[in-house]
C-alpha atoms as a PDB file:
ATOM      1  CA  UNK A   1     129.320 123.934 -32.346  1.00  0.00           C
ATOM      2  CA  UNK A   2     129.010 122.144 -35.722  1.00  0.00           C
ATOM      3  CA  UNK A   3     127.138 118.914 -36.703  1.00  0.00           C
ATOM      4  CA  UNK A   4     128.901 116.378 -37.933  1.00  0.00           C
ATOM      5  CA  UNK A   5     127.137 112.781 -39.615  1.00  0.00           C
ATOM      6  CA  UNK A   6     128.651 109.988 -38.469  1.00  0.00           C
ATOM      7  CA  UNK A   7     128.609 107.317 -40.735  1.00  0.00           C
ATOM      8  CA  UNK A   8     130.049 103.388 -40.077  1.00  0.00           C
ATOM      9  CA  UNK A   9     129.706 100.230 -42.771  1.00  0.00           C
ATOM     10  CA  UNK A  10     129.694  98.000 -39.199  1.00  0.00           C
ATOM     11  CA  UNK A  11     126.074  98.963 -38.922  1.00  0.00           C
ATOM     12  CA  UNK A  12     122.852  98.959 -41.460  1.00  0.00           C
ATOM     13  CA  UNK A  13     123.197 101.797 -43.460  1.00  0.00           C
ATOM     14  CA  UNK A  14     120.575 104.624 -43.445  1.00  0.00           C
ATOM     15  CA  UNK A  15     117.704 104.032 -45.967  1.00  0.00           C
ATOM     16  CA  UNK A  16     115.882 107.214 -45.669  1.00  0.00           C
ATOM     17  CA  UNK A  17     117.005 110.805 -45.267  1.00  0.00           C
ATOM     18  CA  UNK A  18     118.456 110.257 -41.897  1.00  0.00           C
ATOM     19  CA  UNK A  19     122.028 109.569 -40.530  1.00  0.00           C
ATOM     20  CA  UNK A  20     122.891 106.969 -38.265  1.00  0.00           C
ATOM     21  CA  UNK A  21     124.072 109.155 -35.943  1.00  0.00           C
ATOM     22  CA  UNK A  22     125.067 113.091 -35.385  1.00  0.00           C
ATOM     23  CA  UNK A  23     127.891 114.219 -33.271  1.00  0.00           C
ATOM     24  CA  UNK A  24     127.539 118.041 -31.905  1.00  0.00           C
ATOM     25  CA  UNK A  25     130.842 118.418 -29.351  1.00  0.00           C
ATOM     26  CA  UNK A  26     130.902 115.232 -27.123  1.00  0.00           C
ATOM     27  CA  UNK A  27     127.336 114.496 -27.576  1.00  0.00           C
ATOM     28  CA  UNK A  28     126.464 111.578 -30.305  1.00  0.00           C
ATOM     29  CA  UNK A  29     122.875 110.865 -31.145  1.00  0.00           C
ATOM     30  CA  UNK A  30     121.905 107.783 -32.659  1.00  0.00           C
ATOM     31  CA  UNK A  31     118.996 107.036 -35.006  1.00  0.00           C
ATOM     32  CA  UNK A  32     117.028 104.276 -34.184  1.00  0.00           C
ATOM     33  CA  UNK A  33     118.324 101.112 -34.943  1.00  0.00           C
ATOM     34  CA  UNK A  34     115.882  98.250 -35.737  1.00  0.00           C
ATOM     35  CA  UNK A  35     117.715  94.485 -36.102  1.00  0.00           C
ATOM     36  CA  UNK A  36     119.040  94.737 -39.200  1.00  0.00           C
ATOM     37  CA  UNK A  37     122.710  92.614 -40.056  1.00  0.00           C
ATOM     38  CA  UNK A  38     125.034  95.254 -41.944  1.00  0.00           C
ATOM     39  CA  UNK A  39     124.171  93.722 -45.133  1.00  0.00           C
ATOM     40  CA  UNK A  40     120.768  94.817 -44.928  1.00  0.00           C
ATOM     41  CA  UNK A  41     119.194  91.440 -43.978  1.00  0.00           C
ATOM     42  CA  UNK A  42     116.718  91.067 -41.151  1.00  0.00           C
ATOM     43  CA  UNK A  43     118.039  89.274 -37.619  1.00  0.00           C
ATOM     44  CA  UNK A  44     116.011  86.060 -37.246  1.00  0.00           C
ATOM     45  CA  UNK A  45     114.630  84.929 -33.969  1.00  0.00           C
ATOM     46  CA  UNK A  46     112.914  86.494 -31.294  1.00  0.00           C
ATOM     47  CA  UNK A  47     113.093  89.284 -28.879  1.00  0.00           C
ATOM     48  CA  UNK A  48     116.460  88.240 -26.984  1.00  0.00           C
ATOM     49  CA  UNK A  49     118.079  87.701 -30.595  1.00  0.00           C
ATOM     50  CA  UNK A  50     116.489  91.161 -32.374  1.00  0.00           C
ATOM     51  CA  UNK A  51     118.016  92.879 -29.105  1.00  0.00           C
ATOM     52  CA  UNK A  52     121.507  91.603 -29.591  1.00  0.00           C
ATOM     53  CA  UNK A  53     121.514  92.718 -33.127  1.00  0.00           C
ATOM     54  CA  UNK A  54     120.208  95.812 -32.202  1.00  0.00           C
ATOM     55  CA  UNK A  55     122.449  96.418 -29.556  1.00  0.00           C
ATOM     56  CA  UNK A  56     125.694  95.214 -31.875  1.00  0.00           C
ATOM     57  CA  UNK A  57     124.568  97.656 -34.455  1.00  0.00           C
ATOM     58  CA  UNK A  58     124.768 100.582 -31.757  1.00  0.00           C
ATOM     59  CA  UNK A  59     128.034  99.171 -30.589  1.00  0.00           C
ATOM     60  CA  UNK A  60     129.561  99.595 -34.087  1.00  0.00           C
ATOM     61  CA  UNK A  61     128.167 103.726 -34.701  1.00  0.00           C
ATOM     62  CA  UNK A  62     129.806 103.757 -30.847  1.00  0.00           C
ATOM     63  CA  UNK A  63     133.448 101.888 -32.149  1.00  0.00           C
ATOM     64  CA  UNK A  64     132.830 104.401 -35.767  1.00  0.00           C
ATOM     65  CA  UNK A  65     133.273 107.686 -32.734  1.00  0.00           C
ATOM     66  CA  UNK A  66     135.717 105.736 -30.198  1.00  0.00           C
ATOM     67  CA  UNK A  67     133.177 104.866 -27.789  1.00  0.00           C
ATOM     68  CA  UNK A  68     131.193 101.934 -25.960  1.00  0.00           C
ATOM     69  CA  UNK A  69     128.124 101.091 -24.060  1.00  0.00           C
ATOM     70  CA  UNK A  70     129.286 102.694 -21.379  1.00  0.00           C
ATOM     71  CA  UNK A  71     129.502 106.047 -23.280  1.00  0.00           C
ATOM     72  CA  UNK A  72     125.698 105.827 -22.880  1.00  0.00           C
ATOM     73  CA  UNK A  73     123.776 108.444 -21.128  1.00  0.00           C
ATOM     74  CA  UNK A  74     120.175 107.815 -22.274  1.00  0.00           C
ATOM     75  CA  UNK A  75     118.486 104.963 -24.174  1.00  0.00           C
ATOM     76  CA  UNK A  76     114.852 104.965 -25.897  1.00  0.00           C
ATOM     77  CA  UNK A  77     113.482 101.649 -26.370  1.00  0.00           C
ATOM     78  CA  UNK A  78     110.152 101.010 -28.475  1.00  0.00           C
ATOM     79  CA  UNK A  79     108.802  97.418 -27.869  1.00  0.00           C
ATOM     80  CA  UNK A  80     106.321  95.996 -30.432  1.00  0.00           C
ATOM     81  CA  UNK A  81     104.889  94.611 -27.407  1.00  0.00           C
ATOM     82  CA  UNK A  82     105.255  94.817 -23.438  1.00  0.00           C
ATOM     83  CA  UNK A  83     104.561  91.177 -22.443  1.00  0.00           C
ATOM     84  CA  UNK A  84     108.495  90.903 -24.132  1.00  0.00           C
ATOM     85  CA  UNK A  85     109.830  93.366 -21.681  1.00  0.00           C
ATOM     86  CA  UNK A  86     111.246  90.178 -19.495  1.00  0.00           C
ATOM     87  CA  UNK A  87     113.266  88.739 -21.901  1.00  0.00           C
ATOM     88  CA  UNK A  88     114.330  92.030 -23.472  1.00  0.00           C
ATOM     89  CA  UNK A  89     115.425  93.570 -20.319  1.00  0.00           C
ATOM     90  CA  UNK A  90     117.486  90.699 -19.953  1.00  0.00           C
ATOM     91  CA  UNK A  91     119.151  90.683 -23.387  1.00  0.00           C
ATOM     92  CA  UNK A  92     119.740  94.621 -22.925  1.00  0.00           C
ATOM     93  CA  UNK A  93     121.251  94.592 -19.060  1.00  0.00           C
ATOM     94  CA  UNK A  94     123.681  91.733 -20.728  1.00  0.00           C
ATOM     95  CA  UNK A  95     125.381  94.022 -22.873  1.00  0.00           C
ATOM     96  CA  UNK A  96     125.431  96.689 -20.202  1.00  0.00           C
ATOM     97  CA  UNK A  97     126.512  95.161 -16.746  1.00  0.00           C
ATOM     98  CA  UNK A  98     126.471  97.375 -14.431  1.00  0.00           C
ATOM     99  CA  UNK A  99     126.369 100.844 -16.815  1.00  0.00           C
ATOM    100  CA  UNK A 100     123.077 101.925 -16.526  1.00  0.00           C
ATOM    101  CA  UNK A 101     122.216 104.666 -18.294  1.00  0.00           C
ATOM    102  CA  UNK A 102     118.922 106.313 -17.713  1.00  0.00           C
ATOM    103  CA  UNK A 103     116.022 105.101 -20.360  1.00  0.00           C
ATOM    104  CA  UNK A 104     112.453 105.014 -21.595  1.00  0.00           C
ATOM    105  CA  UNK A 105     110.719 102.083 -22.756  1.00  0.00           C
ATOM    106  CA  UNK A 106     107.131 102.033 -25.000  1.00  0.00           C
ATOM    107  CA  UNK A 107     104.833  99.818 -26.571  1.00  0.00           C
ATOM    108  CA  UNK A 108     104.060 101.108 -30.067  1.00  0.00           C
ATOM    109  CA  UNK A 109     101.628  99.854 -32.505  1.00  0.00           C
ATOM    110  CA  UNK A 110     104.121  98.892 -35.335  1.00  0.00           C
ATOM    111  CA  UNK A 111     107.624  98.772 -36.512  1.00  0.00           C
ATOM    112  CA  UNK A 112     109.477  98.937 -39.484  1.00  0.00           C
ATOM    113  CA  UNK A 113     109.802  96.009 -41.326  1.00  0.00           C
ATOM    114  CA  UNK A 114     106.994  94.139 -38.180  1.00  0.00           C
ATOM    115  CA  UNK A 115     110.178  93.938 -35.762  1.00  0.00           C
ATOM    116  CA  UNK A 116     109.758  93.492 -32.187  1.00  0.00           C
ATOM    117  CA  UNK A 117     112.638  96.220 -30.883  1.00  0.00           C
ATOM    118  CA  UNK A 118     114.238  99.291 -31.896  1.00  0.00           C
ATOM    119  CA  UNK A 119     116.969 101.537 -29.746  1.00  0.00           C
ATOM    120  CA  UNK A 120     117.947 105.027 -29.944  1.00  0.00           C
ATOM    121  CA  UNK A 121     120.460 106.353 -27.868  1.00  0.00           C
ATOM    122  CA  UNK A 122     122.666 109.711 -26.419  1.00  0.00           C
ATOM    123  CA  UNK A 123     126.400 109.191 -25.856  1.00  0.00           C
ATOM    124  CA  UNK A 124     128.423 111.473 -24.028  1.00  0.00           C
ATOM    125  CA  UNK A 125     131.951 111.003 -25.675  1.00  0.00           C
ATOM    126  CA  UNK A 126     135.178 112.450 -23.471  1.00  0.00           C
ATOM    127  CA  UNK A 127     136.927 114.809 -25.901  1.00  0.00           C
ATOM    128  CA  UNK A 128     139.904 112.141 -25.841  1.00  0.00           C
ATOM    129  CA  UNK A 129     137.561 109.384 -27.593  1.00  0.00           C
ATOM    130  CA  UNK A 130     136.735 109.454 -30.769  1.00  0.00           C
ATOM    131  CA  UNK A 131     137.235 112.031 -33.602  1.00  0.00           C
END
């Protein structure tokens, strides 16, 4: 099977020696994606509002391979800090519904850019979505 970078402007571009996601078959593997608009600039607000960003900017390397949310197999969630986990579980089951794919959540010391959230995720794509 080959690798193939998956690229979208929808999203924050990469800023290190990363992609934002890789496609091998009908798997797609995001990077993590911290809440940053597509221009670069950081989401304001809180944790609900960092989530939604967060969760848009997945949405959009999804849309970039002809899939959604409910694509999602797997998610990997690092919280800045657990005593948000209330309100972010609540932002993230809101753009899932009743999809729910399996995940891990951690508290980690810091980060990028001091933001509360970041999301990878796995995707598996039905050979009749996407490219």
């Amino acid at each position: 099977m080959s690798l193939r970078i998956v690229s979208t402007s929808e999203a924050p571009a990469a800023i290190g020696p990363y992609a934002q996601a890789v496609r091998v078959g009908n798997l797609l593997f995001t990077s993590g994606q911290i809440p940053l608009k597509p221009d670069g600039q950081l989401a304001e607000g809180g944790i609900v509002e960092q989530t939604n960003q967060v969760l848009s900017n997945l949405k959009a390397v999804l849309a970039a391979e002809g899939a959604t949310l409910r694509d999602v197999v797997k998610t990997t969630v690092f919280l800045k800090d657990m005593n948000q986990f209330a309100a972010f579980n609540e932002a993230y089951a809101a753009h899932f519904g009743d999809h729910t794919p399996a995940r891990s959540t951690v508290e980690v010391a810091r980060l990028p850019r001091d933001v509360f959230v970041e999301i990878e995720l796995i995707a598996a794509i039905s050979v009749a979505s996407g490219s």
